[in-house]
PDB file of N, CA and C in Angstrom:
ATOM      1  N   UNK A   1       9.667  -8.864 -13.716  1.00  0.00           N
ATOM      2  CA  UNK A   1      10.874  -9.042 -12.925  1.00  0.00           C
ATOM      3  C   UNK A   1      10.512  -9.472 -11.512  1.00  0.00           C
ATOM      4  N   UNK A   2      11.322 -10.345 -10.745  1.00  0.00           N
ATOM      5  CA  UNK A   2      10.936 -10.978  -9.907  1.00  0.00           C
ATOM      6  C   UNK A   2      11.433 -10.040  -8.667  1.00  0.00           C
ATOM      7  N   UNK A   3      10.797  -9.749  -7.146  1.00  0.00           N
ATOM      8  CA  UNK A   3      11.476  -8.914  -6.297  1.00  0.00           C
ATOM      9  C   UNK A   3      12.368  -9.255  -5.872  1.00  0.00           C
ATOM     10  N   UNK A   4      13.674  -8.534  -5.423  1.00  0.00           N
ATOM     11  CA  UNK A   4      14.213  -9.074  -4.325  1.00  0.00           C
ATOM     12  C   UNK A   4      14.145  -9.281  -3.036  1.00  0.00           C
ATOM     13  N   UNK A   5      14.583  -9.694  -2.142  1.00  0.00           N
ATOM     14  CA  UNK A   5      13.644 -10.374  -1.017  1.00  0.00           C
ATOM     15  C   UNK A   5      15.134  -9.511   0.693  1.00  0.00           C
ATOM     16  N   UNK A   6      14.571  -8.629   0.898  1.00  0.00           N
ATOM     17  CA  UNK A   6      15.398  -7.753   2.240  1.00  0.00           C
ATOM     18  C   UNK A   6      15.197  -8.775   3.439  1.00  0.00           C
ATOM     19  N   UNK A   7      15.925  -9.374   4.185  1.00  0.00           N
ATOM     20  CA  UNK A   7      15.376 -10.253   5.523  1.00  0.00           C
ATOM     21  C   UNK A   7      16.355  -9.122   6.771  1.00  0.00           C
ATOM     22  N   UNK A   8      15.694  -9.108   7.928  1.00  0.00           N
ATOM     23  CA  UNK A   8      16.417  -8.474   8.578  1.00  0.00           C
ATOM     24  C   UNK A   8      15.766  -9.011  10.088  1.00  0.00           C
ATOM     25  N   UNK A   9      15.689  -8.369  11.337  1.00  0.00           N
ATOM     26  CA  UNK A   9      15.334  -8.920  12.432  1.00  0.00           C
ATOM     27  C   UNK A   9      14.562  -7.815  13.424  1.00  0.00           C
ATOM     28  N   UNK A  10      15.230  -6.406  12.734  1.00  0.00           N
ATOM     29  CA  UNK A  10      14.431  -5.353  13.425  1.00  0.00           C
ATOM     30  C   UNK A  10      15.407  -4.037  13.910  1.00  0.00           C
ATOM     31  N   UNK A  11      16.507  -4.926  14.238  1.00  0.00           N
ATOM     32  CA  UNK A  11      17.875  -4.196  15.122  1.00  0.00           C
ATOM     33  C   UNK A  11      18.091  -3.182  14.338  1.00  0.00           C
ATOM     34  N   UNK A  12      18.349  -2.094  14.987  1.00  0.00           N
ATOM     35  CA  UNK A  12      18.912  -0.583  14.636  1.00  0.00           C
ATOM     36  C   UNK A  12      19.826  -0.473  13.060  1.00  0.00           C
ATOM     37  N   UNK A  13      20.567  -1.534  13.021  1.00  0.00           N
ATOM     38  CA  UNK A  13      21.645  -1.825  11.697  1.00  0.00           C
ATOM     39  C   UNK A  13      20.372  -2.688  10.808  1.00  0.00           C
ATOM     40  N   UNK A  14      20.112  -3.278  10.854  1.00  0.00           N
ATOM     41  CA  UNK A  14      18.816  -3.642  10.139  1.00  0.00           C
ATOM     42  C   UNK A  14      17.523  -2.719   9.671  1.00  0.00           C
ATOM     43  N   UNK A  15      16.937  -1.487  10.442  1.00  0.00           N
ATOM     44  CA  UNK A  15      15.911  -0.430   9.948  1.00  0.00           C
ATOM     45  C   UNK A  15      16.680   0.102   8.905  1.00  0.00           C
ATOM     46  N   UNK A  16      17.920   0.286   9.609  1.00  0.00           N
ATOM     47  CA  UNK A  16      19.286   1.192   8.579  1.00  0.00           C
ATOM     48  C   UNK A  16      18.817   0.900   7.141  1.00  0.00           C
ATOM     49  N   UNK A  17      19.523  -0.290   7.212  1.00  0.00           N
ATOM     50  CA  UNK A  17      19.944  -0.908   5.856  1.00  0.00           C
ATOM     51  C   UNK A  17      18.627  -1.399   5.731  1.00  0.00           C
ATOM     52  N   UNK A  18      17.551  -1.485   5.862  1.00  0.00           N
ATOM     53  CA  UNK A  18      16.237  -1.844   4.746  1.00  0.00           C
ATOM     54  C   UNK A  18      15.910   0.225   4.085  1.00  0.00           C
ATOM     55  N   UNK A  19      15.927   1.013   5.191  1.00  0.00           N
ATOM     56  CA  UNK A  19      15.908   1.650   4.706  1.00  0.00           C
ATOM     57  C   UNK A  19      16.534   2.492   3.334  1.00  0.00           C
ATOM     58  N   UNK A  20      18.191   2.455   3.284  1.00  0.00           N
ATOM     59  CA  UNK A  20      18.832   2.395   2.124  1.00  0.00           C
ATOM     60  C   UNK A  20      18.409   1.312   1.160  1.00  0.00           C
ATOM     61  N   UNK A  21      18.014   0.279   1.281  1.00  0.00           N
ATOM     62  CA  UNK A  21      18.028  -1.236   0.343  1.00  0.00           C
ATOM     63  C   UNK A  21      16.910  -0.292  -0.569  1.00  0.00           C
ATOM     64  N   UNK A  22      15.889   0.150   0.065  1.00  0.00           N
ATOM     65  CA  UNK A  22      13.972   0.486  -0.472  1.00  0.00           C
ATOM     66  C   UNK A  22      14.477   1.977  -1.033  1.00  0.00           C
ATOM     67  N   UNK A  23      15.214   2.502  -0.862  1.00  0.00           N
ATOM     68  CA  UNK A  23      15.704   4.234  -1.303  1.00  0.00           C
ATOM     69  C   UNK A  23      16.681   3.674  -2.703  1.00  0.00           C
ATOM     70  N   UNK A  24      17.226   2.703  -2.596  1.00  0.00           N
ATOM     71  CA  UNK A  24      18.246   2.142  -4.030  1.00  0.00           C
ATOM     72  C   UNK A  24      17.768   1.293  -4.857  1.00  0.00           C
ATOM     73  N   UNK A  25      16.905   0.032  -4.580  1.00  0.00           N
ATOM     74  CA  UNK A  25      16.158  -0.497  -5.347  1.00  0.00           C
ATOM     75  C   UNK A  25      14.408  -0.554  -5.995  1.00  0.00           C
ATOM     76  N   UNK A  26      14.208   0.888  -4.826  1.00  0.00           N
ATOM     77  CA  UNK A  26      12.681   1.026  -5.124  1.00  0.00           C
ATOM     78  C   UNK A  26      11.819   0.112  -4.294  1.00  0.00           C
ATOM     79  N   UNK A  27      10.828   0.690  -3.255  1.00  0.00           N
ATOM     80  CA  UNK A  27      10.211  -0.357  -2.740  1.00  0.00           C
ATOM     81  C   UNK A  27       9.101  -1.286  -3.660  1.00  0.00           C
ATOM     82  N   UNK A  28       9.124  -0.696  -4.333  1.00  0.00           N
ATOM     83  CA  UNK A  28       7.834  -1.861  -5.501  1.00  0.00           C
ATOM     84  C   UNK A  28       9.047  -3.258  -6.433  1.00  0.00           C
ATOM     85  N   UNK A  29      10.281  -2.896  -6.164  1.00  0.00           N
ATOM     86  CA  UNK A  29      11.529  -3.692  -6.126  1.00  0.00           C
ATOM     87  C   UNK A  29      11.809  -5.077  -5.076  1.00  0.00           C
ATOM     88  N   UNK A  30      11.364  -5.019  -3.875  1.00  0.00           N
ATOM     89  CA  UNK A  30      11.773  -5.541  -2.864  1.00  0.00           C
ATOM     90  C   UNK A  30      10.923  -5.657  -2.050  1.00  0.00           C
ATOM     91  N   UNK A  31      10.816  -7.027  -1.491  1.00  0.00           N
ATOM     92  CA  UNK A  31       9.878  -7.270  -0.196  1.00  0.00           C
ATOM     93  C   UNK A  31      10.478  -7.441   0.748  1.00  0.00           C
ATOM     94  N   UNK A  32       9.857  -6.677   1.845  1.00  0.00           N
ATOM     95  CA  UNK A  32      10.376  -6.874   3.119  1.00  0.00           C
ATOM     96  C   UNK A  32       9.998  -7.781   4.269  1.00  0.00           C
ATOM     97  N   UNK A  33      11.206  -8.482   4.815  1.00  0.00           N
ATOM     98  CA  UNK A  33      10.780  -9.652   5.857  1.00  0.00           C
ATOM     99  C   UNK A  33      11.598  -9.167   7.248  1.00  0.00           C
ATOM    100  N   UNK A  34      10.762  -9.150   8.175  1.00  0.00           N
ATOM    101  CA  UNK A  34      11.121  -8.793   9.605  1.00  0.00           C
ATOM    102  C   UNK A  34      10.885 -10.054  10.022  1.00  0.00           C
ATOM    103  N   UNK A  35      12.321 -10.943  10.048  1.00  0.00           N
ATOM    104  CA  UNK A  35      11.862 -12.217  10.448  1.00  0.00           C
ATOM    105  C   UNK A  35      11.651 -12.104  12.043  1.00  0.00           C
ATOM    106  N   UNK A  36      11.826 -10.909  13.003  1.00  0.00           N
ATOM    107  CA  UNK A  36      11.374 -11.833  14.056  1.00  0.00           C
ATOM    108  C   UNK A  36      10.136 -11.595  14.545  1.00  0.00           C
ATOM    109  N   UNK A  37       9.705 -10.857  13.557  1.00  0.00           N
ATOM    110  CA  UNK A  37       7.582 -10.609  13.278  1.00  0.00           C
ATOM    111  C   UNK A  37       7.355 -11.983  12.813  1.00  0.00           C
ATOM    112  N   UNK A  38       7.728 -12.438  11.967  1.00  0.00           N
ATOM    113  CA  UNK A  38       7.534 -13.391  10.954  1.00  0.00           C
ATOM    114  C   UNK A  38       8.587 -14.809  11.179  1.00  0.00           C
ATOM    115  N   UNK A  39       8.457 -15.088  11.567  1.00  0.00           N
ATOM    116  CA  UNK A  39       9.495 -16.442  12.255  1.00  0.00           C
ATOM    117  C   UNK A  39       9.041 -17.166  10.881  1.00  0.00           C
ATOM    118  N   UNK A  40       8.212 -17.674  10.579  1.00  0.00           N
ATOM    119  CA  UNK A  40       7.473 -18.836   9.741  1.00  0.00           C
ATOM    120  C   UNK A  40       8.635 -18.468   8.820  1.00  0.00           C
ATOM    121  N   UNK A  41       9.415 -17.457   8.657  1.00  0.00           N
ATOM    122  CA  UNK A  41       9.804 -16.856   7.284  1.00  0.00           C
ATOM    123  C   UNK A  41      11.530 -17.537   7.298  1.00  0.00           C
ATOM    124  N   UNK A  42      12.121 -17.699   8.598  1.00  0.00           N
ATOM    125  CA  UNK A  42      13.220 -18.190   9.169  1.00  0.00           C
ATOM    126  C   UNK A  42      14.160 -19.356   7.764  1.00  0.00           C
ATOM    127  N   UNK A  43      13.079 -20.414   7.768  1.00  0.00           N
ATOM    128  CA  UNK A  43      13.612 -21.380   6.819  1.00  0.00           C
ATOM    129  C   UNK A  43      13.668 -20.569   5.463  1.00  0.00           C
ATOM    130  N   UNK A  44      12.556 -19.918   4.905  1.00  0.00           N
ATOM    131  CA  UNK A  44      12.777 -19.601   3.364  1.00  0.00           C
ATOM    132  C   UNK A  44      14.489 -18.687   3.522  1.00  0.00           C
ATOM    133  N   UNK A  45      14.622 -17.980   4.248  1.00  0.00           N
ATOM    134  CA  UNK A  45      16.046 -17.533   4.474  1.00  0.00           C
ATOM    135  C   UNK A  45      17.170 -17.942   4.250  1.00  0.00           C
ATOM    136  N   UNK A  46      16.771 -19.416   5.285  1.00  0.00           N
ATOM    137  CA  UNK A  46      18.143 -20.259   5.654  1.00  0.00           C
ATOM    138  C   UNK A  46      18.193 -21.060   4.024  1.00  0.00           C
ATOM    139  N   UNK A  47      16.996 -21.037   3.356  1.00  0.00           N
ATOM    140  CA  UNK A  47      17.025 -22.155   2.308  1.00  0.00           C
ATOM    141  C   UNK A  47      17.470 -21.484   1.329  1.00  0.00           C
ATOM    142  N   UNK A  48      18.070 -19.914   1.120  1.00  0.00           N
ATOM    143  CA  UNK A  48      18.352 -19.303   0.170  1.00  0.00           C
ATOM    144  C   UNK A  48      19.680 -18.785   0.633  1.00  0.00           C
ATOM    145  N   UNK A  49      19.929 -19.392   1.578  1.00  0.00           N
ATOM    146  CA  UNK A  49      21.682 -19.284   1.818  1.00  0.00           C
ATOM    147  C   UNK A  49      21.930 -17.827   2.680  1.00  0.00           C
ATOM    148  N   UNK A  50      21.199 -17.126   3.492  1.00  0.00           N
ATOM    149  CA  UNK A  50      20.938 -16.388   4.364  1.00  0.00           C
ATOM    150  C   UNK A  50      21.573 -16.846   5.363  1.00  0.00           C
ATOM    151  N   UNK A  51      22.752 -16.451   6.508  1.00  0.00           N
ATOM    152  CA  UNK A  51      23.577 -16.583   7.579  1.00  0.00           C
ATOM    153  C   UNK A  51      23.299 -15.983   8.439  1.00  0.00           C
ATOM    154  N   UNK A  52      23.156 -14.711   8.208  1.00  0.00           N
ATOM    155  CA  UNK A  52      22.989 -13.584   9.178  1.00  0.00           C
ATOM    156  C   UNK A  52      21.980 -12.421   8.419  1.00  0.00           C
ATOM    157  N   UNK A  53      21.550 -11.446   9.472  1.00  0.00           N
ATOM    158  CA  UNK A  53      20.718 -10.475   9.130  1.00  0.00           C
ATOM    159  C   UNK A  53      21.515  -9.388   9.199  1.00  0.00           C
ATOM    160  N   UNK A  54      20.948  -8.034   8.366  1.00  0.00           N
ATOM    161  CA  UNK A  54      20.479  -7.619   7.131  1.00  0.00           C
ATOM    162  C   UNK A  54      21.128  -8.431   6.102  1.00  0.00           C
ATOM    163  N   UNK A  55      20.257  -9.230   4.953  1.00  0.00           N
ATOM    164  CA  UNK A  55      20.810  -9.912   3.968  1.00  0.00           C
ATOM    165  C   UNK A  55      19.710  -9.500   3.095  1.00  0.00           C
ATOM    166  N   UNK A  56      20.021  -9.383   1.257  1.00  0.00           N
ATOM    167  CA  UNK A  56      19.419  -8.622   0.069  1.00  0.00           C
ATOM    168  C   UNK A  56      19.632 -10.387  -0.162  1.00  0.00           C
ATOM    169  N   UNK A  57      18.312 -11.012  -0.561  1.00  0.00           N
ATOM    170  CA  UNK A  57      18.826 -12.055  -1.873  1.00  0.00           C
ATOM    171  C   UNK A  57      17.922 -11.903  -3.321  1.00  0.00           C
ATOM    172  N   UNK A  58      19.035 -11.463  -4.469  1.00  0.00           N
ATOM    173  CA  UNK A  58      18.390 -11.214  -5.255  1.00  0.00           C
ATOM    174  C   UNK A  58      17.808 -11.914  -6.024  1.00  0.00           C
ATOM    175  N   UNK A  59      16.870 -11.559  -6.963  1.00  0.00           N
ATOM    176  CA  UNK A  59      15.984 -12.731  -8.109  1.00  0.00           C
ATOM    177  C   UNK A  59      16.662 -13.513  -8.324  1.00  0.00           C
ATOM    178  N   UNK A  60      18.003 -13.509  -8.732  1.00  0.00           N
ATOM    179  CA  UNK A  60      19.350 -14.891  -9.485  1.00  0.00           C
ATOM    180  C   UNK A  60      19.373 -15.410  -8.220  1.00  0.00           C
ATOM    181  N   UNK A  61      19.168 -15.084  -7.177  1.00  0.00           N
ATOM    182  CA  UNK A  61      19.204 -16.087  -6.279  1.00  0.00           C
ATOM    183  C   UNK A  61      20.483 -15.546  -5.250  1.00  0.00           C
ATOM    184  N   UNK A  62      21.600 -14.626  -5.456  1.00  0.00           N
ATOM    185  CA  UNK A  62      22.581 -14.036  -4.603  1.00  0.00           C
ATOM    186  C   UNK A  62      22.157 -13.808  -3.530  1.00  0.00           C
ATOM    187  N   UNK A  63      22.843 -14.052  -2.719  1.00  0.00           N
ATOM    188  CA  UNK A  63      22.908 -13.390  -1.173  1.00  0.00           C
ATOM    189  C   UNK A  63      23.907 -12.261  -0.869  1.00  0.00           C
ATOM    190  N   UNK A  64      23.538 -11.048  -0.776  1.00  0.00           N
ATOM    191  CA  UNK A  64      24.198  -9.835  -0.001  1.00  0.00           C
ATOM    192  C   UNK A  64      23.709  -9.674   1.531  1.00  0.00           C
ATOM    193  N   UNK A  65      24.915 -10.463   2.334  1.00  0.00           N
ATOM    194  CA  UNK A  65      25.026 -10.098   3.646  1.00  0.00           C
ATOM    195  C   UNK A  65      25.404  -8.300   3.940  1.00  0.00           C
ATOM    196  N   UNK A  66      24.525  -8.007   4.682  1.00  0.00           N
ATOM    197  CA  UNK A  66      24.943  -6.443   4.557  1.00  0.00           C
ATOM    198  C   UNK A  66      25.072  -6.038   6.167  1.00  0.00           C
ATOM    199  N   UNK A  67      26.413  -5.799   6.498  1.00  0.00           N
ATOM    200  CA  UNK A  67      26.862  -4.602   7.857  1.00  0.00           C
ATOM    201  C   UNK A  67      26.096  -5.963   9.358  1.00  0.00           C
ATOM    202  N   UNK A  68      26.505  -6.855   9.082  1.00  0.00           N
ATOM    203  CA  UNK A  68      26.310  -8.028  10.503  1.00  0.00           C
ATOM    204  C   UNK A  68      25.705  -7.398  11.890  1.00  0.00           C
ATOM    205  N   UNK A  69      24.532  -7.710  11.387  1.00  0.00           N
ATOM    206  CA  UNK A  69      23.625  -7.612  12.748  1.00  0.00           C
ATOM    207  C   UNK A  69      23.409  -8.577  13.346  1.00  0.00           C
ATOM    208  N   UNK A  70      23.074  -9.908  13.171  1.00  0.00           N
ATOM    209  CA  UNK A  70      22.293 -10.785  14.093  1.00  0.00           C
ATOM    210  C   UNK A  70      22.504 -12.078  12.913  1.00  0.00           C
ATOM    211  N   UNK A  71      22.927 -13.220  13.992  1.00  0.00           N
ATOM    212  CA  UNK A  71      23.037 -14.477  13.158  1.00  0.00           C
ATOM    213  C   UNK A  71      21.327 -15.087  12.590  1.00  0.00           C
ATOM    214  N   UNK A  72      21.422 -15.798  12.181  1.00  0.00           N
ATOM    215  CA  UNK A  72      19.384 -16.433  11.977  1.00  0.00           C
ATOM    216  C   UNK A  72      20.163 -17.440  13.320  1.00  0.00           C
ATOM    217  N   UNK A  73      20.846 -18.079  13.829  1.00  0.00           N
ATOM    218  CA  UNK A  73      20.852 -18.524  15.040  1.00  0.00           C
ATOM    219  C   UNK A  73      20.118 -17.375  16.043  1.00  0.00           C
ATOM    220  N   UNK A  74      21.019 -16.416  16.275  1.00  0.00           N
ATOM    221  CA  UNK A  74      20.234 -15.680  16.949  1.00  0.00           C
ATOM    222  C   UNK A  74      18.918 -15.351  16.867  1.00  0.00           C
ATOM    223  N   UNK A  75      18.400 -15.138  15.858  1.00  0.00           N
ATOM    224  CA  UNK A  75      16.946 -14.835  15.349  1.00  0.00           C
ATOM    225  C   UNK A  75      16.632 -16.032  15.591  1.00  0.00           C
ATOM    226  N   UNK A  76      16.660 -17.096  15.749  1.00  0.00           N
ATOM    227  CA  UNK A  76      15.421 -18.022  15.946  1.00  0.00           C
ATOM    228  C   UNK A  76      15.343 -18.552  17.177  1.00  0.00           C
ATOM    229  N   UNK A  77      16.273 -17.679  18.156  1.00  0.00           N
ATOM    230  CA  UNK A  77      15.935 -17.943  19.713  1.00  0.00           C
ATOM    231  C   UNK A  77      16.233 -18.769  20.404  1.00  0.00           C
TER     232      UNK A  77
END
Protein backbone atom coordinates (compact mmCIF):
# COMPACT_ATOMS: atom_id res chain seq x y z
CA UNK A 1 0.00 0.00 0.00
CA UNK A 2 1.23 3.21 -1.01
CA UNK A 3 1.65 6.14 1.96
CA UNK A 4 -0.21 8.95 2.24
CA UNK A 5 1.61 12.04 1.95
CA UNK A 6 0.70 14.95 5.30
CA UNK A 7 2.18 18.51 3.83
CA UNK A 8 1.99 21.19 6.35
CA UNK A 9 4.35 24.38 7.05
CA UNK A 10 5.03 24.06 10.79
CA UNK A 11 2.23 26.54 12.23
CA UNK A 12 0.59 25.59 15.51
CA UNK A 13 -2.77 24.24 13.38
CA UNK A 14 -0.40 22.27 11.32
CA UNK A 15 1.79 20.25 14.47
CA UNK A 16 -2.04 19.84 15.49
CA UNK A 17 -3.27 18.15 12.69
CA UNK A 18 -0.06 16.04 11.64
CA UNK A 19 -0.26 15.03 14.99
CA UNK A 20 -3.96 13.58 14.85
CA UNK A 21 -3.30 12.58 10.91
CA UNK A 22 -0.04 9.96 12.50
CA UNK A 23 -2.45 8.91 15.79
CA UNK A 24 -5.44 7.90 12.90
CA UNK A 25 -3.57 6.61 10.09
CA UNK A 26 -0.47 5.18 11.77
CA UNK A 27 2.82 6.77 11.22
CA UNK A 28 4.32 3.80 9.10
CA UNK A 29 0.92 5.03 7.01
CA UNK A 30 2.05 8.50 6.15
CA UNK A 31 4.96 10.64 5.32
CA UNK A 32 5.55 13.71 6.61
CA UNK A 33 6.49 17.00 4.70
CA UNK A 34 7.31 20.28 6.56
CA UNK A 35 7.38 22.15 3.48
CA UNK A 36 9.00 25.12 4.89
CA UNK A 37 12.09 22.75 6.00
CA UNK A 38 11.75 21.33 2.69
CA UNK A 39 10.79 23.97 0.04
CA UNK A 40 12.16 21.57 -2.87
CA UNK A 41 8.89 19.71 -1.77
CA UNK A 42 6.53 22.97 -2.66
CA UNK A 43 5.82 21.79 -6.40
CA UNK A 44 5.19 17.94 -5.63
CA UNK A 45 2.22 19.61 -3.47
CA UNK A 46 1.05 22.10 -5.84
CA UNK A 47 1.23 19.16 -8.55
CA UNK A 48 -1.12 17.01 -6.48
CA UNK A 49 -3.67 19.70 -6.14
CA UNK A 50 -2.53 21.00 -2.62
CA UNK A 51 -3.88 24.89 -2.01
CA UNK A 52 -3.21 25.37 1.34
CA UNK A 53 -1.55 23.74 4.40
CA UNK A 54 -2.40 21.15 6.59
CA UNK A 55 -3.45 18.99 3.49
CA UNK A 56 -3.65 14.67 3.69
CA UNK A 57 -3.27 13.56 -0.12
CA UNK A 58 -4.12 10.15 -0.25
CA UNK A 59 -2.62 7.09 -2.40
CA UNK A 60 -5.92 7.61 -5.01
CA UNK A 61 -4.53 10.73 -5.24
CA UNK A 62 -7.40 12.95 -2.95
CA UNK A 63 -6.65 15.99 -1.38
CA UNK A 64 -7.95 16.63 2.30
CA UNK A 65 -7.46 20.28 3.04
CA UNK A 66 -7.59 20.16 6.80
CA UNK A 67 -8.53 23.37 9.41
CA UNK A 68 -6.64 26.39 6.89
CA UNK A 69 -3.44 27.34 8.04
CA UNK A 70 -1.31 28.85 5.43
CA UNK A 71 -1.80 29.19 1.60
CA UNK A 72 1.48 27.29 -0.45
CA UNK A 73 1.44 31.09 -1.66
CA UNK A 74 2.26 31.88 1.63
CA UNK A 75 4.66 29.04 2.13
CA UNK A 76 6.73 29.82 -0.69
CA UNK A 77 7.51 33.37 0.42
Amino acid sequence: MEKSIFYHAGCPVCVSAEQDIVRLIGESNVEVVHLGEDKNRINDAENSGVKSVPALVTPNGNVLHINFGASLSDVKG
